[in-house]
Structures are given as structure tokens and as C-alpha cells.
PDB file of N, CA and C in Angstrom:
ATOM      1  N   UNK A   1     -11.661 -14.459 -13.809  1.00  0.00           N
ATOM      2  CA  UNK A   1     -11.421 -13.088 -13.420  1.00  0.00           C
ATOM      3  C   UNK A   1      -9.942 -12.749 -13.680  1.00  0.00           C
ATOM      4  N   UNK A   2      -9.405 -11.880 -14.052  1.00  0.00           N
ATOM      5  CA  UNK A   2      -8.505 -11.042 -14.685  1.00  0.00           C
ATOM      6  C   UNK A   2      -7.125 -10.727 -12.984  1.00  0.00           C
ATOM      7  N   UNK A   3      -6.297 -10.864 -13.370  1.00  0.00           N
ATOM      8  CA  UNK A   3      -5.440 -10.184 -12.151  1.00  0.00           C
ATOM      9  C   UNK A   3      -5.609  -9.362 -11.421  1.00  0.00           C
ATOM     10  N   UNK A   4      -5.645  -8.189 -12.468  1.00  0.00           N
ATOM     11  CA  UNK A   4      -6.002  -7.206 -11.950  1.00  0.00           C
ATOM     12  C   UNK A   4      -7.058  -6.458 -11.135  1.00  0.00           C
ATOM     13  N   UNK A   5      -8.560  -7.522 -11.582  1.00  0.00           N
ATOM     14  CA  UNK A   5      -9.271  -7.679 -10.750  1.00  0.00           C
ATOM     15  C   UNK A   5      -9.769  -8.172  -9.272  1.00  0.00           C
ATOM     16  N   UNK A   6      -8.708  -9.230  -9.318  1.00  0.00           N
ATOM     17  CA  UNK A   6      -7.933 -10.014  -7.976  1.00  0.00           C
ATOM     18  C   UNK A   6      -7.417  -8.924  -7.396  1.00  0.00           C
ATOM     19  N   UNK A   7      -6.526  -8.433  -7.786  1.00  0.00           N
ATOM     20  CA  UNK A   7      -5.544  -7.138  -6.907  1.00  0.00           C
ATOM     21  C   UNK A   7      -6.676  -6.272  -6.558  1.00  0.00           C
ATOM     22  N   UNK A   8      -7.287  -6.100  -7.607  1.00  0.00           N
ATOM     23  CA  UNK A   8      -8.726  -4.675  -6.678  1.00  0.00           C
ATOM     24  C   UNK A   8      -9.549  -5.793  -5.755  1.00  0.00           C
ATOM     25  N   UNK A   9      -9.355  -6.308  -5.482  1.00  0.00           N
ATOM     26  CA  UNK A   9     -10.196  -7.380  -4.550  1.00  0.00           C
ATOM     27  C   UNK A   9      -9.459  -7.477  -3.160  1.00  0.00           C
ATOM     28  N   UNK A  10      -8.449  -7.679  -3.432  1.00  0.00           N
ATOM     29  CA  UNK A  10      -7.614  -7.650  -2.404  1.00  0.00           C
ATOM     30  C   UNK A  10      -7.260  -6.530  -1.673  1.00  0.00           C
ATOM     31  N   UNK A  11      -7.423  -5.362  -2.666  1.00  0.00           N
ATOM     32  CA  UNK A  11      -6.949  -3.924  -1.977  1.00  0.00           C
ATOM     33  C   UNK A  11      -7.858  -3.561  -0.953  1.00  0.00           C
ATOM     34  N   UNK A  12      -9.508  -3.979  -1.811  1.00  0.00           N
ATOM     35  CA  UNK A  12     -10.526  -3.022  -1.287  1.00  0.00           C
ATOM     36  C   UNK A  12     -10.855  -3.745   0.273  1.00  0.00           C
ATOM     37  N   UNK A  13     -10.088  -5.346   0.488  1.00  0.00           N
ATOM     38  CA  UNK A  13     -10.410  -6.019   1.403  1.00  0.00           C
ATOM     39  C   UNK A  13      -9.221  -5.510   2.706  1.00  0.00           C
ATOM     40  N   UNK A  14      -8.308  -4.751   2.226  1.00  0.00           N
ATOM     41  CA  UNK A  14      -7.534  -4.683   3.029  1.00  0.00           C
ATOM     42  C   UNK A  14      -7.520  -3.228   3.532  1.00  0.00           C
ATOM     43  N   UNK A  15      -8.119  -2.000   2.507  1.00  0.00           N
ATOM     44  CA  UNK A  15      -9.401  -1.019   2.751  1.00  0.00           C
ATOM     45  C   UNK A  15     -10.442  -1.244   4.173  1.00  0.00           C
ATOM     46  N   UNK A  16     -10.737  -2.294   3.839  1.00  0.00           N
ATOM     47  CA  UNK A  16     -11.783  -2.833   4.842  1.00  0.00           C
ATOM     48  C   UNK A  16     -11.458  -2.913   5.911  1.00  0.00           C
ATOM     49  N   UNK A  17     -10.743  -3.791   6.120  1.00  0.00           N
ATOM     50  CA  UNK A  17      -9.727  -3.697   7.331  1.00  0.00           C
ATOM     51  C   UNK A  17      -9.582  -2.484   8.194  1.00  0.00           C
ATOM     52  N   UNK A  18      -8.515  -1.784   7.346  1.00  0.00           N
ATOM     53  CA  UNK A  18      -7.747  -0.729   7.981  1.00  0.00           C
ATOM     54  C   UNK A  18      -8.953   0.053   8.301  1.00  0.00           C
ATOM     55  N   UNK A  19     -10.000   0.585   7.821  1.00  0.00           N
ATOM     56  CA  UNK A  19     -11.239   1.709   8.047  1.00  0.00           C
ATOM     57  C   UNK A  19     -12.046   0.961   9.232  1.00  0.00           C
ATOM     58  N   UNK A  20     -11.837  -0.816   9.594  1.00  0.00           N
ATOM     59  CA  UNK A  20     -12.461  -1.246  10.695  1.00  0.00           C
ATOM     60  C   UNK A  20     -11.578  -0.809  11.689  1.00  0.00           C
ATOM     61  N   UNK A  21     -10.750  -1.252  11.390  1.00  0.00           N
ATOM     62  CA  UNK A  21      -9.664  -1.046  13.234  1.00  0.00           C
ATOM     63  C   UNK A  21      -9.635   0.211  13.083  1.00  0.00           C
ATOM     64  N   UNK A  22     -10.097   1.287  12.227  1.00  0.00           N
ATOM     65  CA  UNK A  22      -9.937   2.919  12.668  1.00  0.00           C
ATOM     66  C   UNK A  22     -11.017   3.172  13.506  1.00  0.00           C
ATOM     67  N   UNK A  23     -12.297   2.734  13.071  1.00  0.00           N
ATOM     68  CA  UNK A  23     -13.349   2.814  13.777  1.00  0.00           C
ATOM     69  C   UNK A  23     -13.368   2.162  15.549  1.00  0.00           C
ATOM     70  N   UNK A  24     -12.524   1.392  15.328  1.00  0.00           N
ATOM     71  CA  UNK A  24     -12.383   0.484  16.393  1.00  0.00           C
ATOM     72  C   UNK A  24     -11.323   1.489  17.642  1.00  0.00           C
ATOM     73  N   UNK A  25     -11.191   2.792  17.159  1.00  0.00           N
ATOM     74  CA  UNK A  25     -10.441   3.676  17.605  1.00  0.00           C
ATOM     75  C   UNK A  25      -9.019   3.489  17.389  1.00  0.00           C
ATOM     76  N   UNK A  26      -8.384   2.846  16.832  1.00  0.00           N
ATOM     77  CA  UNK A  26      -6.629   2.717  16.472  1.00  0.00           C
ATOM     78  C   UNK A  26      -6.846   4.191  15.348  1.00  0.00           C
ATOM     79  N   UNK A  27      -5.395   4.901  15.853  1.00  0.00           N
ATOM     80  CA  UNK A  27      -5.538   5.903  14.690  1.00  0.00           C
ATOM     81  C   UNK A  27      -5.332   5.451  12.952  1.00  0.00           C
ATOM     82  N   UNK A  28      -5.222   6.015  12.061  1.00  0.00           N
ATOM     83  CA  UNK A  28      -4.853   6.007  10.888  1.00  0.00           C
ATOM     84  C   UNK A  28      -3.301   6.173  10.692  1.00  0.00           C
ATOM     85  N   UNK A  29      -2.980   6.680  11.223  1.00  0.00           N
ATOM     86  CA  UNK A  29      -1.152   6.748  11.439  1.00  0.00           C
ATOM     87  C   UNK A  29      -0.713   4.996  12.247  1.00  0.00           C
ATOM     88  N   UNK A  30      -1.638   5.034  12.988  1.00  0.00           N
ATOM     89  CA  UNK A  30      -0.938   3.524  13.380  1.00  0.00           C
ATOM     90  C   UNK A  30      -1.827   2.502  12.728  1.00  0.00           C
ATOM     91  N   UNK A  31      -2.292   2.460  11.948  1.00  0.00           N
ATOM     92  CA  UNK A  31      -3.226   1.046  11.132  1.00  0.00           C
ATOM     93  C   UNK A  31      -2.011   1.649   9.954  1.00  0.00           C
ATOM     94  N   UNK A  32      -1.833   2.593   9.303  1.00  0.00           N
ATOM     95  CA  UNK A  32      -0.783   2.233   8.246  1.00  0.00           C
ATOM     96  C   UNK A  32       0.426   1.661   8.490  1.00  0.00           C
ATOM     97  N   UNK A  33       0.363   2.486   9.587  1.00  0.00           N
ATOM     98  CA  UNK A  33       2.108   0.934   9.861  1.00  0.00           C
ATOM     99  C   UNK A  33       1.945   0.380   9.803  1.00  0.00           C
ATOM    100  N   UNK A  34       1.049  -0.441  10.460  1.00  0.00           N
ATOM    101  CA  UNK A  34       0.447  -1.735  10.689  1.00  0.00           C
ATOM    102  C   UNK A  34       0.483  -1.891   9.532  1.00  0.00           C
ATOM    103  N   UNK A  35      -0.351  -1.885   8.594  1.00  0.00           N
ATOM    104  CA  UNK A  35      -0.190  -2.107   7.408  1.00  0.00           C
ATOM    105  C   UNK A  35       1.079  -2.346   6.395  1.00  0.00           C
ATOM    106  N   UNK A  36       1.955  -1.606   6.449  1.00  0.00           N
ATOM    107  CA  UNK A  36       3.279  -1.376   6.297  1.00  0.00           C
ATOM    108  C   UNK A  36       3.781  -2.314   6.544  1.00  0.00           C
ATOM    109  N   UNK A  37       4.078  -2.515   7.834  1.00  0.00           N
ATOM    110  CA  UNK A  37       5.118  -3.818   8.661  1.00  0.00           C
ATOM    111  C   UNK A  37       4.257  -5.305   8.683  1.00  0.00           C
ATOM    112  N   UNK A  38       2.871  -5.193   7.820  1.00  0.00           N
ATOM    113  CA  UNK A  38       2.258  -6.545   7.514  1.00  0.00           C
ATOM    114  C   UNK A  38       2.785  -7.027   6.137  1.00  0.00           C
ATOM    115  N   UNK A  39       2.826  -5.964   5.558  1.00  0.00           N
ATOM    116  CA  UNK A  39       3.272  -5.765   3.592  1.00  0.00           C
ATOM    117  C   UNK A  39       4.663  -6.088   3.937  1.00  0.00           C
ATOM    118  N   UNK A  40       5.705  -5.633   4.792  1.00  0.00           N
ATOM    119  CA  UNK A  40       6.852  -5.783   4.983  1.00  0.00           C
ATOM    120  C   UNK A  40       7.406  -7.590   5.306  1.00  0.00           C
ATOM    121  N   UNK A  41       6.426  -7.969   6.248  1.00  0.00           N
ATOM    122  CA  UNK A  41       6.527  -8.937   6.627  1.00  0.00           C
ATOM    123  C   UNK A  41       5.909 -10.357   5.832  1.00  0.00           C
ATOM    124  N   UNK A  42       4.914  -9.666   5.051  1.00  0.00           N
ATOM    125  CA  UNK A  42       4.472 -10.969   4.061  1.00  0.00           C
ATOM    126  C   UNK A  42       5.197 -10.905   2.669  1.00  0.00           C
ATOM    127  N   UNK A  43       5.894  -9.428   1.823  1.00  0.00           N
ATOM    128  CA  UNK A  43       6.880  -9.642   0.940  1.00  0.00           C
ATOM    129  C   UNK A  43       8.261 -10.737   1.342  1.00  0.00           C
ATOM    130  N   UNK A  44       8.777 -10.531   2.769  1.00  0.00           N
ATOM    131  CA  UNK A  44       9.788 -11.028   3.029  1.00  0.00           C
ATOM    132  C   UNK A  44       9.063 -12.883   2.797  1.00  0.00           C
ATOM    133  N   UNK A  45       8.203 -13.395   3.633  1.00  0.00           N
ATOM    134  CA  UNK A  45       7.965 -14.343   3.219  1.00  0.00           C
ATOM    135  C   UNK A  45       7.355 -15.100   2.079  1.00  0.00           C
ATOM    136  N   UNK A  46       7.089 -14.354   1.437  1.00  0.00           N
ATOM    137  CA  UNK A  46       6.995 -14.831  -0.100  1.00  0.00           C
ATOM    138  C   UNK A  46       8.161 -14.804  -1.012  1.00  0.00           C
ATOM    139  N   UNK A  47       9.121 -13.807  -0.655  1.00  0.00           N
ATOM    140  CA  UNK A  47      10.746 -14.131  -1.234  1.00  0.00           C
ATOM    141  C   UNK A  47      10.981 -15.738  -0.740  1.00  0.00           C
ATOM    142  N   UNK A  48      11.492 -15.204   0.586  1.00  0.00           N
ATOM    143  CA  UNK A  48      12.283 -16.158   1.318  1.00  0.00           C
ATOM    144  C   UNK A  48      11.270 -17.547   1.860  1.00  0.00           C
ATOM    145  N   UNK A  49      10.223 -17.406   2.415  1.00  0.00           N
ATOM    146  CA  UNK A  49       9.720 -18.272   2.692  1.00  0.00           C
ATOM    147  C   UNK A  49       9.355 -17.986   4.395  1.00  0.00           C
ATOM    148  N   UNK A  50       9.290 -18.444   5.570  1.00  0.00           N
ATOM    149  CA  UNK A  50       8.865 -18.261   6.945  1.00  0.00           C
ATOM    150  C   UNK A  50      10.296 -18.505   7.968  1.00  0.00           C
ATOM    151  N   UNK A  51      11.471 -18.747   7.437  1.00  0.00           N
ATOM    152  CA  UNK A  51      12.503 -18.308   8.057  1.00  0.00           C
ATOM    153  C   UNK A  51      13.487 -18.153   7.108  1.00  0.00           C
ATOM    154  N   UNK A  52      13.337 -17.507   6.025  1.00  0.00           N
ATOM    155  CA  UNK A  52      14.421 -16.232   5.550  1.00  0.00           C
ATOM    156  C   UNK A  52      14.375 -15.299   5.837  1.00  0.00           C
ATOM    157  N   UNK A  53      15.188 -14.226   5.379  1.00  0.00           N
ATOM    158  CA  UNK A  53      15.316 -13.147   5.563  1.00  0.00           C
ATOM    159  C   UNK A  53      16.165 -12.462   4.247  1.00  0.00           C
ATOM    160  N   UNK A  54      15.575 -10.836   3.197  1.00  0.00           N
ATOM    161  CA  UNK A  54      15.898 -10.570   3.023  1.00  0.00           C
ATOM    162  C   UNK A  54      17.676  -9.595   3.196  1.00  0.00           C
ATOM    163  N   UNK A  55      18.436  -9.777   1.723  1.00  0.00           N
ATOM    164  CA  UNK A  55      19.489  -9.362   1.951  1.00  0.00           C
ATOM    165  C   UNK A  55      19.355  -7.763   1.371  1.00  0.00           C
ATOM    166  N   UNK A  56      19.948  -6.911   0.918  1.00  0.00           N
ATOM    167  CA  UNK A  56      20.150  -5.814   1.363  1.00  0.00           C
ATOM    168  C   UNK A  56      19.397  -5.425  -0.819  1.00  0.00           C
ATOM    169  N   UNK A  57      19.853  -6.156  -1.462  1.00  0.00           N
ATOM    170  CA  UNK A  57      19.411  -6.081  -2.934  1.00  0.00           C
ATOM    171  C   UNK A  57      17.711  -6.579  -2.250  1.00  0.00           C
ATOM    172  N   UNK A  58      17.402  -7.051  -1.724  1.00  0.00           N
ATOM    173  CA  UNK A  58      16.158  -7.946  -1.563  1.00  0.00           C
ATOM    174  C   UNK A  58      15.169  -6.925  -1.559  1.00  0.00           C
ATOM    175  N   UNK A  59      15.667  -6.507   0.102  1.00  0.00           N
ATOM    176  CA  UNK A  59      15.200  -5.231   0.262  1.00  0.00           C
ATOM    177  C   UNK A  59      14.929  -3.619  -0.657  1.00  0.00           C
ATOM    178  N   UNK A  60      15.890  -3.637  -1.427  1.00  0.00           N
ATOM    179  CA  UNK A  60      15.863  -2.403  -2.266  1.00  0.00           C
ATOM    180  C   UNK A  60      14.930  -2.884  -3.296  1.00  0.00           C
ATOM    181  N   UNK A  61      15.052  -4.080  -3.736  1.00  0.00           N
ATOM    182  CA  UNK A  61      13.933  -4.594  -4.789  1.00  0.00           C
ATOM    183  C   UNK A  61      12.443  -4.123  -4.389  1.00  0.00           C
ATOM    184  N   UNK A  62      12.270  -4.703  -3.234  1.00  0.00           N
ATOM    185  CA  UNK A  62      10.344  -4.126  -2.798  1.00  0.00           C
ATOM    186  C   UNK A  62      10.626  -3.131  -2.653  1.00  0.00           C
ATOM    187  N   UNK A  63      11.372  -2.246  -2.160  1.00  0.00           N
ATOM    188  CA  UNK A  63      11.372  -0.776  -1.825  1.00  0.00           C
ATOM    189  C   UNK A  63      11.056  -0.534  -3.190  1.00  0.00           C
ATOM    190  N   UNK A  64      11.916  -0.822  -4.091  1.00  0.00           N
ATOM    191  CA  UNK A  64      11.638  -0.017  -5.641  1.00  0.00           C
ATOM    192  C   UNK A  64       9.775  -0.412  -5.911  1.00  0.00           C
ATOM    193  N   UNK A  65       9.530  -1.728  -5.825  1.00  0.00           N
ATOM    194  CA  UNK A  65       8.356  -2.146  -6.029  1.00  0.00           C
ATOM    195  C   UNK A  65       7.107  -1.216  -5.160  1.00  0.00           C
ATOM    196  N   UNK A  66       7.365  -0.952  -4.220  1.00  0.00           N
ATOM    197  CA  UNK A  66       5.919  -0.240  -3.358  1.00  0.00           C
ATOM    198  C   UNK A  66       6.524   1.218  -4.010  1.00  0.00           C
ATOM    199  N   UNK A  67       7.617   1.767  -3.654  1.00  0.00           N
ATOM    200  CA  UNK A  67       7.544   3.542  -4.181  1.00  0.00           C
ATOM    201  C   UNK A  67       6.894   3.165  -5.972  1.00  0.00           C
ATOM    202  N   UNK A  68       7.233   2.107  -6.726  1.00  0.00           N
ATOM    203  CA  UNK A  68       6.285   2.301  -7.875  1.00  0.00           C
ATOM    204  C   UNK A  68       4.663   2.088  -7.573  1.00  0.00           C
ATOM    205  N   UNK A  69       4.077   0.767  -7.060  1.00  0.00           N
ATOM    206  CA  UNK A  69       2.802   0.765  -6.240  1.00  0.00           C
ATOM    207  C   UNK A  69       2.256   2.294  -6.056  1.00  0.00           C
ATOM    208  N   UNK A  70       3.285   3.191  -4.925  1.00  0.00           N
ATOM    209  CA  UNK A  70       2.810   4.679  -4.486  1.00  0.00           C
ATOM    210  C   UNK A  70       2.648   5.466  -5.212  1.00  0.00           C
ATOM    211  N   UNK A  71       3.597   5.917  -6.594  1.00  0.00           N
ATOM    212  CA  UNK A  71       3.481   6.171  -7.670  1.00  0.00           C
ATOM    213  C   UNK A  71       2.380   6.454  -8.519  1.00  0.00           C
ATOM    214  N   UNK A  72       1.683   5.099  -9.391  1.00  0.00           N
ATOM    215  CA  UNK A  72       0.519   4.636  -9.510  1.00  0.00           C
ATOM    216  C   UNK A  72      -0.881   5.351  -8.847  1.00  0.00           C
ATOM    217  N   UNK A  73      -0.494   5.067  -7.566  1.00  0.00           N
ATOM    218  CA  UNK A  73      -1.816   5.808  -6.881  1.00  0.00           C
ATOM    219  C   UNK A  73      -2.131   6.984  -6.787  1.00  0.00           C
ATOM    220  N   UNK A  74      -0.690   7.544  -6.386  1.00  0.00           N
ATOM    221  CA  UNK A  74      -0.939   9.094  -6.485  1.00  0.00           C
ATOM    222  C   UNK A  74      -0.810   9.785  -8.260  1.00  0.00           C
ATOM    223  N   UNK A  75      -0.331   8.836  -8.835  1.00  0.00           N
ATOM    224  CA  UNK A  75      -0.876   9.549 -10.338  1.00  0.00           C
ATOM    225  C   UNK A  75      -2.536   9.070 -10.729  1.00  0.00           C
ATOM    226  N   UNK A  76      -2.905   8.325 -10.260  1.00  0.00           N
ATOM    227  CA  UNK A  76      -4.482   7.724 -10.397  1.00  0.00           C
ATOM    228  C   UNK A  76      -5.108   8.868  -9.566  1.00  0.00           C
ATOM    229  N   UNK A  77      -4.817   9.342  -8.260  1.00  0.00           N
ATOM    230  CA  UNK A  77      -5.740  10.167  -7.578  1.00  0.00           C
ATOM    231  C   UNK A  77      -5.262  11.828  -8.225  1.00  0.00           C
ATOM    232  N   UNK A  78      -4.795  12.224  -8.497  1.00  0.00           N
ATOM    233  CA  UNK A  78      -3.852  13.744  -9.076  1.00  0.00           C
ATOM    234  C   UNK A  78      -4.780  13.300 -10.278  1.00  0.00           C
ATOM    235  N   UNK A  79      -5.353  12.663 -11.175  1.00  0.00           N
ATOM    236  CA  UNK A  79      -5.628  12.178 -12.476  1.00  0.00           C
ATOM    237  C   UNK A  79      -7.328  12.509 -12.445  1.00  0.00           C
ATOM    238  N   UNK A  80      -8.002  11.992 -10.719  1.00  0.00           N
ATOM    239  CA  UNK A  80      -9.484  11.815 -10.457  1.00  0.00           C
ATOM    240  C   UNK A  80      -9.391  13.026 -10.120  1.00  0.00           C
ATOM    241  N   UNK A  81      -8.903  13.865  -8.904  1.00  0.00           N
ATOM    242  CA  UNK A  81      -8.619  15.175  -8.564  1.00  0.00           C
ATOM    243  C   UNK A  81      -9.061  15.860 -10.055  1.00  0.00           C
ATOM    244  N   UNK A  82      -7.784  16.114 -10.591  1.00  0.00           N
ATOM    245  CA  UNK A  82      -8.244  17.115 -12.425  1.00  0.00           C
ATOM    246  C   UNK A  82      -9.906  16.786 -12.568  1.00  0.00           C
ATOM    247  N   UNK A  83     -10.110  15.074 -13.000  1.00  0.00           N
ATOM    248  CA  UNK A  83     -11.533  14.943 -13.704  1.00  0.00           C
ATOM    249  C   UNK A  83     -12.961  16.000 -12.984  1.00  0.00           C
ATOM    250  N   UNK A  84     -12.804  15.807 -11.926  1.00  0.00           N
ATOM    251  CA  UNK A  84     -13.501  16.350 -10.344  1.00  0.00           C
ATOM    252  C   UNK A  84     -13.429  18.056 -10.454  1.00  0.00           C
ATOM    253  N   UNK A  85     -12.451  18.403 -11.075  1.00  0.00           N
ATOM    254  CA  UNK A  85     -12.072  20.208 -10.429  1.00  0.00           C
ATOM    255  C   UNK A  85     -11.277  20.337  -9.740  1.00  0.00           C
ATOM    256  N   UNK A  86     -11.242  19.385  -8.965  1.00  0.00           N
ATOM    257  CA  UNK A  86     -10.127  19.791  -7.442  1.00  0.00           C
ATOM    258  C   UNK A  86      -8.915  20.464  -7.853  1.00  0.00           C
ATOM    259  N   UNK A  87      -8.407  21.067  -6.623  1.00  0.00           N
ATOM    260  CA  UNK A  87      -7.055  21.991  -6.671  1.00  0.00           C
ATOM    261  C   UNK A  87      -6.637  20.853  -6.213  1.00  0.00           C
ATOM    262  N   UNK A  88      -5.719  20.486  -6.662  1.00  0.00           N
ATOM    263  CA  UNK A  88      -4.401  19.364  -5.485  1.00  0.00           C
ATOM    264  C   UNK A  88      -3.225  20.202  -5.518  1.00  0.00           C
ATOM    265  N   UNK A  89      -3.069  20.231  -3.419  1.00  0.00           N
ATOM    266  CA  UNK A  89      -2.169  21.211  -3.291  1.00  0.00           C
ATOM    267  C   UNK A  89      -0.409  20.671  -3.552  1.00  0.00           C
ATOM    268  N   UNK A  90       0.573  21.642  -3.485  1.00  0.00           N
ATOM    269  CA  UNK A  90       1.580  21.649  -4.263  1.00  0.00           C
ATOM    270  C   UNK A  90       2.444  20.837  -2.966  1.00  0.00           C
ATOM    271  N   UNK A  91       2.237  21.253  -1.903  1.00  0.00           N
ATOM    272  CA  UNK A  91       3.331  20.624  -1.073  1.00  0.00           C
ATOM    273  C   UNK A  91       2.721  19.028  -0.434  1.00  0.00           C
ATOM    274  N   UNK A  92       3.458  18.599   0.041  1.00  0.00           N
ATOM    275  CA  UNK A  92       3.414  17.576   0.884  1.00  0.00           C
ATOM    276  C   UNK A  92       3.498  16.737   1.624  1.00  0.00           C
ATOM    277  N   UNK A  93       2.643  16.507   2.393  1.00  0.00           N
ATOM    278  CA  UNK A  93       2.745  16.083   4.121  1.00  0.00           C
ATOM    279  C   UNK A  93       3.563  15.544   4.881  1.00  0.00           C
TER     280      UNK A  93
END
């Protein structure tokens, strides 16, 4: 299987997740943090390892890495939106 197929494996499992603990009544505003500060916390240990800690370049590195990640998605969904008809509105949230 292909990487990239791994990564959609992994996404849709972590999809899974987050849409369980919503159901489970946690809002969607707090399962993305959650989410967030899990992504936050497992980049740092895959740099550094389970007691490093990113330095300040470390940090700006994943930052650059997820705003491209965010990027990606919202040009993939703005992309399905067009195919679909949809209006996608101009401002945002």
C-alpha cells in the first residue's frame, strides 16, 4: 500500500474518533483541540523523542507544516464545493 494511502487510513481513523467523542456529547470545538494538542504533542515527540522539547525554529517548522496540511484541505474542499455547485462563502469563521 502506497503512503498516501496509509495517511488516508490514518486520517479517516482519527475522523472516527473525533465524530465518536462528539456523539459521546464533547463538543466539536473541544474534540479539535483535543485533537490539536494530541498532533501538538505527538509532532513534539517524534522530533525530540518523550523528553524533548521543541525550540522556537522547531516549532515554526510544524506550524509551517499543518498551515500547509490546512491549505491542502481547504483547496481539496473549495475544489469538491465547484464540482457539486456549491456557493462557498467569501468570509471566514
Amino acid at each position: 500500500m502506497a503512503a498516501a494511502e496509509h495517511k488516508i487510513q490514518c486520517v479517516n481513523r482519527f475522523i472516527e474518533l473525533a465524530n465518536t467523542m462528539a456523539k459521546e456529547g464533547k463538543s466539536r470545538e473541544m474534540v479539535s483541540s483535543g485533537l490539536m494538542t494530541a498532533g501538538a504533542v505527538y509532532a513534539t515527540y517524534v522530533v525530540t523523542g518523550n523528553d524533548g522539547a521543541l525550540r522556537e525554529s522547531g516549532v515554526d517548522k510544524i506550524t509551517n507544516l499543518f498551515k500547509k496540511e490546512l491549505a491542502q484541505v481547504q483547496q481539496a474542499k473549495v475544489q469538491q464545493a465547484k464540482r457539486e455547485g456549491k456557493e462557498i462563502p467569501d468570509d471566514s469563521r
